[in-house]
Protein backbone atom coordinates (compact mmCIF):
# COMPACT_ATOMS: atom_id res chain seq x y z
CA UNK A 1 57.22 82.97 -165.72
CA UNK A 2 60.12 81.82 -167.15
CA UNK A 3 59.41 81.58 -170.75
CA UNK A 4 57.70 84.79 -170.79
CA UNK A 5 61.02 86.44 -169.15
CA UNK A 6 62.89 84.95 -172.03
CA UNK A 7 60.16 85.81 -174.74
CA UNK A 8 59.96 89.35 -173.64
CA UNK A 9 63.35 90.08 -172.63
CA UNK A 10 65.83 87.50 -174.91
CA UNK A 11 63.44 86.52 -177.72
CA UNK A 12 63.64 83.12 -177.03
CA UNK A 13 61.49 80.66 -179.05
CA UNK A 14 59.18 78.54 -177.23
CA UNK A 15 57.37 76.30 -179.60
CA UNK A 16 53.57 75.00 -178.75
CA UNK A 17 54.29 75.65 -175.06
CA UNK A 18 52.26 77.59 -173.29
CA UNK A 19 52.44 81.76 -173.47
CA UNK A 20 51.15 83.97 -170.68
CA UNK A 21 50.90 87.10 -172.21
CA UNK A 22 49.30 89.15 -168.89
CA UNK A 23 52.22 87.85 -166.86
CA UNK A 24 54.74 88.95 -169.67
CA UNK A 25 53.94 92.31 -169.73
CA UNK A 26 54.72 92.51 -165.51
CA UNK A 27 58.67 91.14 -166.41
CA UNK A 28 60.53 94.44 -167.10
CA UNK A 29 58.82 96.24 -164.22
CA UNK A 30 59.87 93.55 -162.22
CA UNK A 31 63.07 92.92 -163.35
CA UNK A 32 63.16 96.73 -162.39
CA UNK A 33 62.11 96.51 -159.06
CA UNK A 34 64.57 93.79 -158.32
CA UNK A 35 67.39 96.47 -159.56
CA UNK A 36 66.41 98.79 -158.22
CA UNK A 37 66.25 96.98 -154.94
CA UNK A 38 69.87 95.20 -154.82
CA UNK A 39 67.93 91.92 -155.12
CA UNK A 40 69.33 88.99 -157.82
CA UNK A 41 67.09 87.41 -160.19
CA UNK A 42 68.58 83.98 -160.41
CA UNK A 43 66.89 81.68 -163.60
CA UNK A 44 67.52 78.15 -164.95
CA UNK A 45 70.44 77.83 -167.71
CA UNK A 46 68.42 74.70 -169.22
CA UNK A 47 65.15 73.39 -170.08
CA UNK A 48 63.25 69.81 -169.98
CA UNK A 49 62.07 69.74 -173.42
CA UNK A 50 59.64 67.32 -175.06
CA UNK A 51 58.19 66.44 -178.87
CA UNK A 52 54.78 66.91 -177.31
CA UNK A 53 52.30 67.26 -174.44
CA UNK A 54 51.96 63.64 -173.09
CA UNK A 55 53.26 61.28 -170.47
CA UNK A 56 54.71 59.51 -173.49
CA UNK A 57 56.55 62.11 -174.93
CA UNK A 58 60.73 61.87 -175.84
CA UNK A 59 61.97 64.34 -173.93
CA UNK A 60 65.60 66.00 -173.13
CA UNK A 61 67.63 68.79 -170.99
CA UNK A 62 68.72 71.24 -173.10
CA UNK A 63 70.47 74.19 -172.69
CA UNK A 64 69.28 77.81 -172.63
CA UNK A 65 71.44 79.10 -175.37
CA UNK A 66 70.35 76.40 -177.61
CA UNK A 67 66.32 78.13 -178.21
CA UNK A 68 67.59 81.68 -179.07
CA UNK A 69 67.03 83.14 -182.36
């Protein structure tokens, strides 16, 4: 859910990964809800990144800020 909270809401690139687009369109009413209901949405500030799909892969932590447009 996390990418498509930062897709839909921040406009965050997300390369090849994976895009749930049904599950994106539930984020701002429940981002809402949670508002309106006192309760704190708490997400990551970085991301494992990789070159590619495999077990192989190079991968990294980088930060949020560092995949916004």
């Amino acid at each position: 859910m996390l990418y498509d909270r930062q897709l839909m809401m921040d406009f965050f690139k997300i390369g090849d990964s994976l895009f749930d687009q049904a599950g994106s369109e539930k984020v701002a009413a429940l981002v809402e809800k949670a508002k309106k209901n006192n309760v704190k949405l708490v997400f990551p500030v970085d991301f494992i990144i990789a070159d590619k799909f495999d077990k192989n892969a190079n991968v990294c932590v980088s930060p949020l800020t560092c995949c916004s447009r």
